[in-house]
PDB file of N, CA and C in Angstrom:
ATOM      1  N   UNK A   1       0.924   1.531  16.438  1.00  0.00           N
ATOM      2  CA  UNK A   1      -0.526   1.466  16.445  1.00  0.00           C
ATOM      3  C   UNK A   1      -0.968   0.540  17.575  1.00  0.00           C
ATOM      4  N   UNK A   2      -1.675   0.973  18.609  1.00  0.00           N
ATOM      5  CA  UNK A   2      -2.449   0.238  19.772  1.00  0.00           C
ATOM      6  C   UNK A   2      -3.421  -0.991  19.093  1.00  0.00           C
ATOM      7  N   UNK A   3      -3.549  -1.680  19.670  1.00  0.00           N
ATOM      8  CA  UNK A   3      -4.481  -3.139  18.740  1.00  0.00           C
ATOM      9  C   UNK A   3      -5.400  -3.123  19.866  1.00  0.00           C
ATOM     10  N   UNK A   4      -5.108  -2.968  21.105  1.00  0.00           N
ATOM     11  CA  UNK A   4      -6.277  -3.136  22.356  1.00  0.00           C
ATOM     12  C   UNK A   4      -6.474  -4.705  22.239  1.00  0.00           C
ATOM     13  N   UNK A   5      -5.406  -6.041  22.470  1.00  0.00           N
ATOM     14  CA  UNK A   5      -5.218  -7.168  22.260  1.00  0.00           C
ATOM     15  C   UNK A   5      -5.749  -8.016  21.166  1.00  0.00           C
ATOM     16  N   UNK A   6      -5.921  -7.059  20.055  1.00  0.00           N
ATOM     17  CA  UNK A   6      -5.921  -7.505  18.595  1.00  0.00           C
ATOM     18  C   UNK A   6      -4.381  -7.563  17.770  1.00  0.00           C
ATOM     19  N   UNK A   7      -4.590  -8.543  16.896  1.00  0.00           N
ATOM     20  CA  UNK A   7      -3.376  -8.645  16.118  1.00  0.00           C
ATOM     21  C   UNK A   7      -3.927  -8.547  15.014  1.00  0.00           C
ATOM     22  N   UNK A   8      -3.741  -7.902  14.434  1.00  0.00           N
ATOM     23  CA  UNK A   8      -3.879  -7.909  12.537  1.00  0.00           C
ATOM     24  C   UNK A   8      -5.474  -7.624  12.630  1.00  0.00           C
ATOM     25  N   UNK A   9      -6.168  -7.697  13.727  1.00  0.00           N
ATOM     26  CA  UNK A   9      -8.096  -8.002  13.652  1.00  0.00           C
ATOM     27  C   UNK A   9      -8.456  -8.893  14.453  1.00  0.00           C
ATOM     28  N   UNK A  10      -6.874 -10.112  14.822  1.00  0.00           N
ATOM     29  CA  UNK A  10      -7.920 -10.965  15.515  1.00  0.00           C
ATOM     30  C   UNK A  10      -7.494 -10.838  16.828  1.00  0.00           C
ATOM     31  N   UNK A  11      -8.220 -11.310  17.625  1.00  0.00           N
ATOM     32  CA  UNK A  11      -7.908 -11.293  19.459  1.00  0.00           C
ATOM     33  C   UNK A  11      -7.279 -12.867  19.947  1.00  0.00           C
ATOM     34  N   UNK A  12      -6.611 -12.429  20.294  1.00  0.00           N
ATOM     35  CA  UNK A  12      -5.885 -14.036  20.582  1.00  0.00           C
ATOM     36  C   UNK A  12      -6.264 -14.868  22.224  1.00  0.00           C
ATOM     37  N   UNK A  13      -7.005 -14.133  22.115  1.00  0.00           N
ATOM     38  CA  UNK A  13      -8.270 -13.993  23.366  1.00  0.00           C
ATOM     39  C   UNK A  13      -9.073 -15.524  23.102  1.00  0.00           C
ATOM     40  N   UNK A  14      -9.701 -14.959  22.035  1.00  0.00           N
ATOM     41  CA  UNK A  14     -10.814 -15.617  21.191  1.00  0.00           C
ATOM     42  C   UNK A  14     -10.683 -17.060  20.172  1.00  0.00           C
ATOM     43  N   UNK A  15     -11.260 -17.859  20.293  1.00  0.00           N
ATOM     44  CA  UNK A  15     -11.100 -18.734  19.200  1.00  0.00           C
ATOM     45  C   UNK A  15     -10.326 -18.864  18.143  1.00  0.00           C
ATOM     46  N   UNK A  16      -9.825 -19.219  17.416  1.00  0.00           N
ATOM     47  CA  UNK A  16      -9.140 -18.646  16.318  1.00  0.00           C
ATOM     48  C   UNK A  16      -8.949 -19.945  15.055  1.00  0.00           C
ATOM     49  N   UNK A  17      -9.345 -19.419  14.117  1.00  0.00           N
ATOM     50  CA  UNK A  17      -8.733 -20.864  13.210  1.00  0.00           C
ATOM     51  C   UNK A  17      -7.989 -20.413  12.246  1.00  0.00           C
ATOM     52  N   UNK A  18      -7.768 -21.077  11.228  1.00  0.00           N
ATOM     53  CA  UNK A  18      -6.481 -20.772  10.190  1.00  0.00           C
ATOM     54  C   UNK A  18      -7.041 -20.002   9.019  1.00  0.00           C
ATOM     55  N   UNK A  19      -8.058 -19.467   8.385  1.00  0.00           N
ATOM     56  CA  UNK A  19      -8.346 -18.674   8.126  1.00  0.00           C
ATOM     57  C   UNK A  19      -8.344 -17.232   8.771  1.00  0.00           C
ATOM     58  N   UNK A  20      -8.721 -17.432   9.767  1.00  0.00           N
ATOM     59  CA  UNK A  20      -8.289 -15.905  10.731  1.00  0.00           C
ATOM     60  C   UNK A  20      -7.195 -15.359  10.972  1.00  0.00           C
ATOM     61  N   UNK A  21      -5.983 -16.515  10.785  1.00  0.00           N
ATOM     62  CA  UNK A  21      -4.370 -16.039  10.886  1.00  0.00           C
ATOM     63  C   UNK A  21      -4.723 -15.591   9.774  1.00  0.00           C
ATOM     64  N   UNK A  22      -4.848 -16.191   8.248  1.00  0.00           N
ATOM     65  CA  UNK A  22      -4.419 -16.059   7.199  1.00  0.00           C
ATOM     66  C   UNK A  22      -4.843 -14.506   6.828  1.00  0.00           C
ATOM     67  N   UNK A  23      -6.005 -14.268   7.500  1.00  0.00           N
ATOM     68  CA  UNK A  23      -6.430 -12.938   7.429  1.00  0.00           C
ATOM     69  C   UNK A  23      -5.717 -11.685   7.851  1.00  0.00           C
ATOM     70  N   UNK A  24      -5.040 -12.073   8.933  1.00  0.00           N
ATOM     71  CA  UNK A  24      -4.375 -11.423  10.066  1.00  0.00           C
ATOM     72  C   UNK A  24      -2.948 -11.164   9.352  1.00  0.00           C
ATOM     73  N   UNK A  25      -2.502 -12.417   8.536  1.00  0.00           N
ATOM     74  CA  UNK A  25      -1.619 -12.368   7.789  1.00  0.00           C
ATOM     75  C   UNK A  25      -1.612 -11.206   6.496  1.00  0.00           C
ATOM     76  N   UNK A  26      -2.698 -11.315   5.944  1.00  0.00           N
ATOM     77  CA  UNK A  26      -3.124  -9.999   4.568  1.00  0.00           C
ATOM     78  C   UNK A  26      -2.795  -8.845   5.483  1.00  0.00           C
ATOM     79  N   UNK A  27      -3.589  -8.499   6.563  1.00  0.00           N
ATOM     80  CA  UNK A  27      -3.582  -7.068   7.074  1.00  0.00           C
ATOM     81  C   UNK A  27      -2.092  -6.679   7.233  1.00  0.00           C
ATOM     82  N   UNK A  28      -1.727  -7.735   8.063  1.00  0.00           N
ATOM     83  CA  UNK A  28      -0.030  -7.210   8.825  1.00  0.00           C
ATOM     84  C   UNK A  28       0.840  -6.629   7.455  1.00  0.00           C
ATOM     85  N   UNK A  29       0.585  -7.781   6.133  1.00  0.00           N
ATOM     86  CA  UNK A  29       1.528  -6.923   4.738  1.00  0.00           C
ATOM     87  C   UNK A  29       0.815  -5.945   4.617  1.00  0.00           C
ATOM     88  N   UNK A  30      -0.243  -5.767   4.567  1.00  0.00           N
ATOM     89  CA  UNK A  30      -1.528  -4.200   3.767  1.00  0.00           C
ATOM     90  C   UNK A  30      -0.950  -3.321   4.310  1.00  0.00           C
ATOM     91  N   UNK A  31      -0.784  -3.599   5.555  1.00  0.00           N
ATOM     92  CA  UNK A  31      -0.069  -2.064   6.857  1.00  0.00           C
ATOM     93  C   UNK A  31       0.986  -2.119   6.608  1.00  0.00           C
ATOM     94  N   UNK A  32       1.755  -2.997   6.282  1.00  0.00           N
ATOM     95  CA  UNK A  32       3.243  -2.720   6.046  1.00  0.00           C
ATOM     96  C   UNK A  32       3.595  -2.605   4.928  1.00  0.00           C
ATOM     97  N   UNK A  33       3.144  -2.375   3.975  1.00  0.00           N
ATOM     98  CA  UNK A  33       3.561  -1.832   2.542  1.00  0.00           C
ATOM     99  C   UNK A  33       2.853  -0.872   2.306  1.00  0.00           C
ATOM    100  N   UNK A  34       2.206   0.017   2.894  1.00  0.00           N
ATOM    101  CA  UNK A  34       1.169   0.900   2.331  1.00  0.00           C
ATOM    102  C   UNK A  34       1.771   1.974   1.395  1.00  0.00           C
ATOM    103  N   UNK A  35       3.224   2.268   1.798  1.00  0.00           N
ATOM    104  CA  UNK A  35       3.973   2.717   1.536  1.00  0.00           C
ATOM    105  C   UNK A  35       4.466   2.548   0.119  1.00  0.00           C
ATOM    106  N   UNK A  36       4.849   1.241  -0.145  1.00  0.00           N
ATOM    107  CA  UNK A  36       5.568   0.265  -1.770  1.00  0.00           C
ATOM    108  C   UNK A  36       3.815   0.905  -2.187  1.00  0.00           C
ATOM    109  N   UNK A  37       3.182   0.486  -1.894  1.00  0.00           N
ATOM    110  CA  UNK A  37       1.877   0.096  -2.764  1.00  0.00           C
ATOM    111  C   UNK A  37       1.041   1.614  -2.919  1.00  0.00           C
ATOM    112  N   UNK A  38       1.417   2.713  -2.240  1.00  0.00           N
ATOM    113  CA  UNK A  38       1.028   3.982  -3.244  1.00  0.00           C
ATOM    114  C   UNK A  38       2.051   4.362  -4.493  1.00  0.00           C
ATOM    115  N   UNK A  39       3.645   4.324  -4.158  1.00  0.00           N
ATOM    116  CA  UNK A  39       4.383   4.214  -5.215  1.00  0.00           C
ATOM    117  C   UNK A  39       4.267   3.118  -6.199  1.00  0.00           C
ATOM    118  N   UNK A  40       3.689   2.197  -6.415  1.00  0.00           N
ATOM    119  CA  UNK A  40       3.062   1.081  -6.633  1.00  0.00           C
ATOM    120  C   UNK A  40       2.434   1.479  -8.268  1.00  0.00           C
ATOM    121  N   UNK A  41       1.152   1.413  -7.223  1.00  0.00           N
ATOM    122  CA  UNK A  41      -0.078   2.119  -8.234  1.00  0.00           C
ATOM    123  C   UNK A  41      -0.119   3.934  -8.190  1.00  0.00           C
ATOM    124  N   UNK A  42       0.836   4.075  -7.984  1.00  0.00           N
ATOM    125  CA  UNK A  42       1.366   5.718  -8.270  1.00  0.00           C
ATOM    126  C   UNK A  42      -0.244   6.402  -7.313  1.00  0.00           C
ATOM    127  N   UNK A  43      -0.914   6.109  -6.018  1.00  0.00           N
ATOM    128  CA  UNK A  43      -1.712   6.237  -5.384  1.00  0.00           C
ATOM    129  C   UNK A  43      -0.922   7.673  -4.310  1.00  0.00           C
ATOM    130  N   UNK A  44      -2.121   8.781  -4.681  1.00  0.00           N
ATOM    131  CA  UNK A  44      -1.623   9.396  -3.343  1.00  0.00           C
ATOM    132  C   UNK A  44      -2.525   9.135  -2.133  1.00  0.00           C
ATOM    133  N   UNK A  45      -3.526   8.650  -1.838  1.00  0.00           N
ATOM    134  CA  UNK A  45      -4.177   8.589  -0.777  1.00  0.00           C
ATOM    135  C   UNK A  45      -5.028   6.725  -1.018  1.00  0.00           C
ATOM    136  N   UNK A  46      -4.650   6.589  -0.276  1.00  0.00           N
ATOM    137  CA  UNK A  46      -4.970   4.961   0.060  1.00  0.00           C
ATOM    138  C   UNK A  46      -6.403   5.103   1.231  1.00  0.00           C
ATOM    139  N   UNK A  47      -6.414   5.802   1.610  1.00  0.00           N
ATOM    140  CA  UNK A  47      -7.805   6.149   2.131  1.00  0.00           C
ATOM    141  C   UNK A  47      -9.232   5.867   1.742  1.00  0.00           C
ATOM    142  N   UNK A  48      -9.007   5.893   0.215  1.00  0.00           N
ATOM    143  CA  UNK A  48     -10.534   6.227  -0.467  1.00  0.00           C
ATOM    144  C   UNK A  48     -10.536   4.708  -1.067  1.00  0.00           C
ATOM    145  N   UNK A  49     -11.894   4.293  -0.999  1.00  0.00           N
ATOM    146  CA  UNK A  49     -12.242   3.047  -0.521  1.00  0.00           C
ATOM    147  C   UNK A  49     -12.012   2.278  -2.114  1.00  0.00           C
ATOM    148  N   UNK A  50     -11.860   2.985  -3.185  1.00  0.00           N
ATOM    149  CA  UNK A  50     -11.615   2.628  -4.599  1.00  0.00           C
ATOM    150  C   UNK A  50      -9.645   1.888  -4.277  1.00  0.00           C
ATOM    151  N   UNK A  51      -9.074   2.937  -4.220  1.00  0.00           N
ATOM    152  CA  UNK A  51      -7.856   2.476  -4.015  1.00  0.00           C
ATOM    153  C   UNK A  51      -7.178   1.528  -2.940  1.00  0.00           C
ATOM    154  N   UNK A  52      -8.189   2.065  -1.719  1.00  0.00           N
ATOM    155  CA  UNK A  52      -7.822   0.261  -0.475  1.00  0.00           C
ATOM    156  C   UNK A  52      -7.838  -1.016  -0.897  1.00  0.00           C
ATOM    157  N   UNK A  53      -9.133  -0.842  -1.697  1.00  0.00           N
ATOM    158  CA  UNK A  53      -9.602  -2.241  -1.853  1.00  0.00           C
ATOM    159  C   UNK A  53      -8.538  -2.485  -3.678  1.00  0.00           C
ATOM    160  N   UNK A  54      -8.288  -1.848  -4.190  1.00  0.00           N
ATOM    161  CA  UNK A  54      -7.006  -2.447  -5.365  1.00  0.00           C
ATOM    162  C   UNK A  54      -5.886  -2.804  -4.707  1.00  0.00           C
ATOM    163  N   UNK A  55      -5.695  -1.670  -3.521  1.00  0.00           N
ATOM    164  CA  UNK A  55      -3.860  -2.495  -2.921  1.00  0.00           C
ATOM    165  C   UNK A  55      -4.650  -3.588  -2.073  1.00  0.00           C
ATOM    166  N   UNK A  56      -5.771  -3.620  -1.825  1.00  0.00           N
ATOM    167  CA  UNK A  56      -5.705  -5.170  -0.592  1.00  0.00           C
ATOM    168  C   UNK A  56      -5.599  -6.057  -1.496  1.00  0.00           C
ATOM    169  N   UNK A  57      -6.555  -6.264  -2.660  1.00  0.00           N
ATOM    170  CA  UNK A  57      -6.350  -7.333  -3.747  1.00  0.00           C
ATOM    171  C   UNK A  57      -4.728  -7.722  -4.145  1.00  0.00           C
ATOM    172  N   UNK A  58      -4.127  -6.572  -4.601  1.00  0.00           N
ATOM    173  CA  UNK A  58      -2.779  -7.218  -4.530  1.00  0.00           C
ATOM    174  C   UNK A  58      -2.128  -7.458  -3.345  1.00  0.00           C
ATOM    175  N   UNK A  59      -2.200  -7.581  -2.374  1.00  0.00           N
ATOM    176  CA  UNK A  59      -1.535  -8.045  -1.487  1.00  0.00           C
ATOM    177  C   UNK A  59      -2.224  -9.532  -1.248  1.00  0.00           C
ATOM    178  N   UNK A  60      -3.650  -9.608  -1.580  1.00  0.00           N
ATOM    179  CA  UNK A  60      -4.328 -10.873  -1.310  1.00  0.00           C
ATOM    180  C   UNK A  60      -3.096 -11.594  -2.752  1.00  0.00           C
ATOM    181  N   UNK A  61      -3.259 -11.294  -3.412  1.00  0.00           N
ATOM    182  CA  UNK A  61      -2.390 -12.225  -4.764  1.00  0.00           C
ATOM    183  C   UNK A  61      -1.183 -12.554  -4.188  1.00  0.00           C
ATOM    184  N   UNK A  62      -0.755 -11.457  -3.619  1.00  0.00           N
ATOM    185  CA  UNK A  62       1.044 -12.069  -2.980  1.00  0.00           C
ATOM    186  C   UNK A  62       0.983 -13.024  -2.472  1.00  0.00           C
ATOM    187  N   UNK A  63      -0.259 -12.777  -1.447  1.00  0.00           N
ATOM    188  CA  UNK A  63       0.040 -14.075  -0.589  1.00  0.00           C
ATOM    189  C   UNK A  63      -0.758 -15.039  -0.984  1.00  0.00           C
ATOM    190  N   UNK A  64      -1.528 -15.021  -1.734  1.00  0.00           N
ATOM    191  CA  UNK A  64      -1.638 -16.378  -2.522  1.00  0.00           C
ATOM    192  C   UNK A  64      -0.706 -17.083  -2.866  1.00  0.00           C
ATOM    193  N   UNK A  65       0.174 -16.255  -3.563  1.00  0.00           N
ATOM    194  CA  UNK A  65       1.285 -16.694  -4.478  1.00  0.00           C
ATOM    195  C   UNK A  65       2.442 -17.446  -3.562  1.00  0.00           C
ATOM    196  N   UNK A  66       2.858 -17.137  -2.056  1.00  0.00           N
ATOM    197  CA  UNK A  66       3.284 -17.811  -1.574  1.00  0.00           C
ATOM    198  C   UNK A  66       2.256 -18.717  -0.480  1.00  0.00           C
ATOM    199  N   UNK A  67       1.402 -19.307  -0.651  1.00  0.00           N
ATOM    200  CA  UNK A  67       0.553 -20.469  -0.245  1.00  0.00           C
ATOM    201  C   UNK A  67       1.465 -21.304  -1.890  1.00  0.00           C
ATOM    202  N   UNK A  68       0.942 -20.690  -2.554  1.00  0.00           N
ATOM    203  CA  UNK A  68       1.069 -21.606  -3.783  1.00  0.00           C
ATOM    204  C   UNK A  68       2.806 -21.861  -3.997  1.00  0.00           C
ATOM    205  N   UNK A  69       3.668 -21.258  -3.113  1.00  0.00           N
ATOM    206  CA  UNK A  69       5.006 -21.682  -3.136  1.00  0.00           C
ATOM    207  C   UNK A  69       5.234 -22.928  -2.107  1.00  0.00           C
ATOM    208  N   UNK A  70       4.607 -22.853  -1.183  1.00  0.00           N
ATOM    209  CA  UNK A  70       4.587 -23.617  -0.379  1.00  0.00           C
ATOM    210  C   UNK A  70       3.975 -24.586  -0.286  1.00  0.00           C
ATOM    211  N   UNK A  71       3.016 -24.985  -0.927  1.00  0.00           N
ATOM    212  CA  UNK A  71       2.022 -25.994  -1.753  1.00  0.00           C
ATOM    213  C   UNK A  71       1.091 -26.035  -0.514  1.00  0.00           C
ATOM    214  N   UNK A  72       0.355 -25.097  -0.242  1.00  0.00           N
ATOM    215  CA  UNK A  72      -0.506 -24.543   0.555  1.00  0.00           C
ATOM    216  C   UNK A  72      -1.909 -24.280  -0.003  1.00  0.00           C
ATOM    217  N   UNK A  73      -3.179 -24.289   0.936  1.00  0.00           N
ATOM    218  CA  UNK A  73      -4.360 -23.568   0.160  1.00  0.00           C
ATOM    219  C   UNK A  73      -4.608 -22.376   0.593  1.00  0.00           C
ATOM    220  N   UNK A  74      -4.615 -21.149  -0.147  1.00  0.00           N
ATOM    221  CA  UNK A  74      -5.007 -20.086   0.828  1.00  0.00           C
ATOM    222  C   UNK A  74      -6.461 -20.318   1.431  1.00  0.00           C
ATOM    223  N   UNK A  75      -7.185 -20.923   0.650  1.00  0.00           N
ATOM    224  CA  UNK A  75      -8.580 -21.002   1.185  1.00  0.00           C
ATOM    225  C   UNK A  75      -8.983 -21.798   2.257  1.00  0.00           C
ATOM    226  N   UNK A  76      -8.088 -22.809   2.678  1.00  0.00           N
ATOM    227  CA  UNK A  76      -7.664 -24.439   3.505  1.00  0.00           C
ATOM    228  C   UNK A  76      -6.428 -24.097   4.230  1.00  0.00           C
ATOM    229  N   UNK A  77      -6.278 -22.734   4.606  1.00  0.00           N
ATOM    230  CA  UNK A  77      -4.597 -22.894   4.497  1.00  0.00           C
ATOM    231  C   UNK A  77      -4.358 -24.046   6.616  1.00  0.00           C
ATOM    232  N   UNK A  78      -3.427 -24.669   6.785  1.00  0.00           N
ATOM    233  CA  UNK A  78      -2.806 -25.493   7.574  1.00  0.00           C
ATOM    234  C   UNK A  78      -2.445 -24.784   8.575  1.00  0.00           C
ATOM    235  N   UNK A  79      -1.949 -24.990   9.262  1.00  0.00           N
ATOM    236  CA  UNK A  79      -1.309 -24.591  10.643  1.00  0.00           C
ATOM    237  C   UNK A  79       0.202 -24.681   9.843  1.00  0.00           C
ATOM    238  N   UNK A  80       0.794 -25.790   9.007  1.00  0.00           N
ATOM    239  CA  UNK A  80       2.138 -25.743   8.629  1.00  0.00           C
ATOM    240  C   UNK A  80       2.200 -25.025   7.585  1.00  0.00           C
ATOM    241  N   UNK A  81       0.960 -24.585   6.665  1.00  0.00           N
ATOM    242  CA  UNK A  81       0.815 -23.504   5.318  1.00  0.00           C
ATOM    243  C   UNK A  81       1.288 -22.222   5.971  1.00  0.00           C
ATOM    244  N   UNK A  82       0.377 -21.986   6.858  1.00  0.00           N
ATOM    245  CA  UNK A  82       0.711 -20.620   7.478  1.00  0.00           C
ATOM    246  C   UNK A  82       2.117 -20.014   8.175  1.00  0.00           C
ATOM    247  N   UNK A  83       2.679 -21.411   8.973  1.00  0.00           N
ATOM    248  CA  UNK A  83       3.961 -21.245   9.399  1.00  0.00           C
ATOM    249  C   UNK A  83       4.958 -21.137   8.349  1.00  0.00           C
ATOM    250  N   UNK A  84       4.886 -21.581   6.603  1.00  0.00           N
ATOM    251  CA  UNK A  84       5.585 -21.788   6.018  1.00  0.00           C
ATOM    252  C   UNK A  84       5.449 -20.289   5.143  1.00  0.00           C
ATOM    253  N   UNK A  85       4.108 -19.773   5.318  1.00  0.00           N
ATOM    254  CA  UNK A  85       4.086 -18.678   4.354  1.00  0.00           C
ATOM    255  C   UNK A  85       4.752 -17.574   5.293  1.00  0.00           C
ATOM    256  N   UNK A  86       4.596 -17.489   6.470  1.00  0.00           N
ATOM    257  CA  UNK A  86       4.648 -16.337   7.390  1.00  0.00           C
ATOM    258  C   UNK A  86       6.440 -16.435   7.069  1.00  0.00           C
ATOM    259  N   UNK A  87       7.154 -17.234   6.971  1.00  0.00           N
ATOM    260  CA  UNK A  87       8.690 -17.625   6.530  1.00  0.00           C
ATOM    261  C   UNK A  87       8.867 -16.929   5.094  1.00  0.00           C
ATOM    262  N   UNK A  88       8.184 -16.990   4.386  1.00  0.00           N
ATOM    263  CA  UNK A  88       7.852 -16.237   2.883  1.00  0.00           C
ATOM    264  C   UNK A  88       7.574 -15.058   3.390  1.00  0.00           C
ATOM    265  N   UNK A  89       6.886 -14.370   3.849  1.00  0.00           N
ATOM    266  CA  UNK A  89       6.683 -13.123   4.145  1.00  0.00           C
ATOM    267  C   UNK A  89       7.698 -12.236   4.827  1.00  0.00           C
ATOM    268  N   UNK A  90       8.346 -13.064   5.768  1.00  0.00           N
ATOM    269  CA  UNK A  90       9.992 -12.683   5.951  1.00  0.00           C
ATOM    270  C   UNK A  90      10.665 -12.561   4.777  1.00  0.00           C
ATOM    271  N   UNK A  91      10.811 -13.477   4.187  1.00  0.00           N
ATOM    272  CA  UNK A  91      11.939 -13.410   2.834  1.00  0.00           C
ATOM    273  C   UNK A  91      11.550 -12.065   2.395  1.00  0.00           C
ATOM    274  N   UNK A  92      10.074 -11.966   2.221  1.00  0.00           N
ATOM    275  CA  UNK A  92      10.133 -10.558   0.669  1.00  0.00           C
ATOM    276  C   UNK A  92       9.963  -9.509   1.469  1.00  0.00           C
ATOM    277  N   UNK A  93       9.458  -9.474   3.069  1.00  0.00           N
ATOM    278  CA  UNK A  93      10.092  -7.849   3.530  1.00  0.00           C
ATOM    279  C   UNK A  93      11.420  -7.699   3.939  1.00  0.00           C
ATOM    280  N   UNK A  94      12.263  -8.851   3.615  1.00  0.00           N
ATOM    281  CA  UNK A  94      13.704  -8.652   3.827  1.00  0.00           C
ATOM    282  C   UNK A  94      14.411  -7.711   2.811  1.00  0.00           C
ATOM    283  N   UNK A  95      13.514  -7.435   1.895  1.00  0.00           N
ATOM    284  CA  UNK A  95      13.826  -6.239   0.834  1.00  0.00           C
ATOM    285  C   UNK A  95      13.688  -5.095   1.511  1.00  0.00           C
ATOM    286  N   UNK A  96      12.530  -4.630   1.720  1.00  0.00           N
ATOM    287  CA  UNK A  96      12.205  -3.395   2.343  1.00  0.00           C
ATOM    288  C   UNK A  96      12.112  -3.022   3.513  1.00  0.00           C
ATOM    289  N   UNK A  97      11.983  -4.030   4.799  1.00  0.00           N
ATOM    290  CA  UNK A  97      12.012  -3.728   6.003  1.00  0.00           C
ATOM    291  C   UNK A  97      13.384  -3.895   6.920  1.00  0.00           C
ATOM    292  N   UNK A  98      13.133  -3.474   7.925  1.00  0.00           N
ATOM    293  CA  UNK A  98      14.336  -3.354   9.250  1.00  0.00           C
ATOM    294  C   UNK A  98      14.357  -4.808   9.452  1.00  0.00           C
ATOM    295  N   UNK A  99      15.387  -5.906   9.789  1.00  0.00           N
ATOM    296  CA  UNK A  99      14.799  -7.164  10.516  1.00  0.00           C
ATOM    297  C   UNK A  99      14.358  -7.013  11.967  1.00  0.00           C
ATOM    298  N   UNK A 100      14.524  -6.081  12.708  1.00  0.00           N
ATOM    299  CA  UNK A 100      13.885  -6.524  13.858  1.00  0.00           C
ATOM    300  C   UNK A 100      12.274  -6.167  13.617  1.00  0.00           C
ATOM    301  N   UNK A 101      11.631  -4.791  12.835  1.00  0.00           N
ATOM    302  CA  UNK A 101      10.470  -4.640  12.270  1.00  0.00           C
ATOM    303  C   UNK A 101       9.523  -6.263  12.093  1.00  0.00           C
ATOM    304  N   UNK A 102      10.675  -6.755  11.130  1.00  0.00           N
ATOM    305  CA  UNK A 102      10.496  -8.079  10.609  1.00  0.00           C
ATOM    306  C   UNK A 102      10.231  -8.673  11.531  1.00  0.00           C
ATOM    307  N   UNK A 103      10.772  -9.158  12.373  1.00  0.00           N
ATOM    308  CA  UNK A 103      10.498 -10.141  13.595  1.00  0.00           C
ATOM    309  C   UNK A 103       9.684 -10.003  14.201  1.00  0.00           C
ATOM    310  N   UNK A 104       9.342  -8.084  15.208  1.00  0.00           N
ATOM    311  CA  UNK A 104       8.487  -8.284  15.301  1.00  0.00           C
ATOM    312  C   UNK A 104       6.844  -8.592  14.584  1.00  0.00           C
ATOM    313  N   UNK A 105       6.745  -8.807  13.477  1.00  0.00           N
ATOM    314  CA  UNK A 105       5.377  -8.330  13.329  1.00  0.00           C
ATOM    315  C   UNK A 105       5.222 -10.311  12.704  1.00  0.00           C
ATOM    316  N   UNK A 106       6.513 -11.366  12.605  1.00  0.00           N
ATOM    317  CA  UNK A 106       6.317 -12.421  12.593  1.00  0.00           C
ATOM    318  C   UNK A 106       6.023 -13.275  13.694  1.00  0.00           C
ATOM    319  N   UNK A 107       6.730 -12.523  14.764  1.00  0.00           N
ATOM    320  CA  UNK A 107       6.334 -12.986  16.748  1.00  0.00           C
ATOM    321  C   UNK A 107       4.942 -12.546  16.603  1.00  0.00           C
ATOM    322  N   UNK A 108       4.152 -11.714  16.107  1.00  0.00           N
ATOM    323  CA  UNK A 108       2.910 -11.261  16.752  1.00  0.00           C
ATOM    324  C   UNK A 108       1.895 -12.534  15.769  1.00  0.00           C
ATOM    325  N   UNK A 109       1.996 -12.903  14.251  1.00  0.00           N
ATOM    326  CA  UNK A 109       1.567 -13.881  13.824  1.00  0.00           C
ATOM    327  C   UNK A 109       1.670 -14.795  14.304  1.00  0.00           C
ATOM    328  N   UNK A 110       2.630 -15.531  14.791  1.00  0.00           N
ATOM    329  CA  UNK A 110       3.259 -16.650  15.005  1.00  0.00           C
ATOM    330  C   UNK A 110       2.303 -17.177  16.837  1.00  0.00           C
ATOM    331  N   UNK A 111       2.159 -15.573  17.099  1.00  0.00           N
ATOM    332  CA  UNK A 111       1.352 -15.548  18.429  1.00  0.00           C
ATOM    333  C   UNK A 111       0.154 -16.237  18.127  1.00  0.00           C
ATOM    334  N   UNK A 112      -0.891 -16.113  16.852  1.00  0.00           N
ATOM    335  CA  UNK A 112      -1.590 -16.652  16.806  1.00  0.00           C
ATOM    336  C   UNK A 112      -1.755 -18.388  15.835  1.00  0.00           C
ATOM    337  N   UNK A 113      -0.516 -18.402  15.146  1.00  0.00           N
ATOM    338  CA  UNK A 113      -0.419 -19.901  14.671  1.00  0.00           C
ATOM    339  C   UNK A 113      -0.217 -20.860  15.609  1.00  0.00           C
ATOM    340  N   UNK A 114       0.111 -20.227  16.857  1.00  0.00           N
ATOM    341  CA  UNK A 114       0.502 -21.199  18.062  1.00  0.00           C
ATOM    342  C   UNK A 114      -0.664 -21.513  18.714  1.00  0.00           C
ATOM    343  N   UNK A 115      -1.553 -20.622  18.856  1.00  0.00           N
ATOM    344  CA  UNK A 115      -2.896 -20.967  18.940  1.00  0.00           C
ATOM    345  C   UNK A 115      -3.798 -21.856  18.501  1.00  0.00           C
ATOM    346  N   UNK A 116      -3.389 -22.491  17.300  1.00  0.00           N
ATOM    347  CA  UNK A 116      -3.707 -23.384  16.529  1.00  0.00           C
ATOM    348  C   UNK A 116      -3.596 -24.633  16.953  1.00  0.00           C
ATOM    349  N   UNK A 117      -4.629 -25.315  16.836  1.00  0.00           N
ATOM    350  CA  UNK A 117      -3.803 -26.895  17.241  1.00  0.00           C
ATOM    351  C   UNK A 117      -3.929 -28.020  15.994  1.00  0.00           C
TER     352      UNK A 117
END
C-alpha cells in the first residue's frame, strides 16, 4: 500500500507527538490483522462501518493492554511507552507474521518515535 509519505496517517514531514505515533501504532495492527480479526468476529466484510469500528475497538484494547504491560498511559503515552509497546507488538505478531513483515512495519514506527524528542 503507497502512504504518499504517510505512515500509519501520520507524515513524518509534520510535527508529530506521542499520541500521533500511538495512533499510527492502532492503524499499523488494524491493517495487519484484518485478517485474525474477520475470523475473529467470524466478519466477512470489514468494510461496513458497523464492523470497522468493532475490530478497531479491539485492537484499541490490545494495545491498551500492552501500555498497561509496560506501565505506560495510552492516553499520556511517552516516547519510552511507545518504544516499549512497539517491542510488545513485535512479541504478539511473532505469532502470526513473517519477521521481516515484522520489522518492517516496526522500522516505519520507530521512524516516527525518533521524531520525538
Amino acid at each position: 500500500m503507497v502512504r504518499c509519505n504517510n505512515i500509519y496517517g501520520v507524515n513524518p514531514d509534520d510535527d508529530i507527538n506521542p499520541c500521533m505515533v500511538r495512533d499510527a501504532i492502532v492503524e499499523c495492527f488494524f491493517e495487519a490483522h484484518t485478517e485474525e480479526l474477520k475470523q475473529l468476529f467470524q466478519i466477512s466484510d470489514l468494510k461496513s462501518d458497523k464492523n470497522k469500528e468493532m475490530s478497531k475497538k479491539h485492537i484499541i484494547l490490545l494495545i491498551k493492554k500492552m501500555f498497561d504491560e509496560v506501565n505506560g498511559d495510552f492516553n499520556n503515552p511517552t516516547k519510552e511507552s511507545l518504544i516499549d509497546v512497539v517491542e510488545k507488538c513485535k512479541e504478539f505478531a511473532g505469532f502470526f507474521r513473517d519477521k521481516e513483515i515484522i520489522k518492517k512495519h516496526a522500522t516505519e514506527i520507530m521512524t516516527l518515535i525518533n521524531k520525538l524528542e
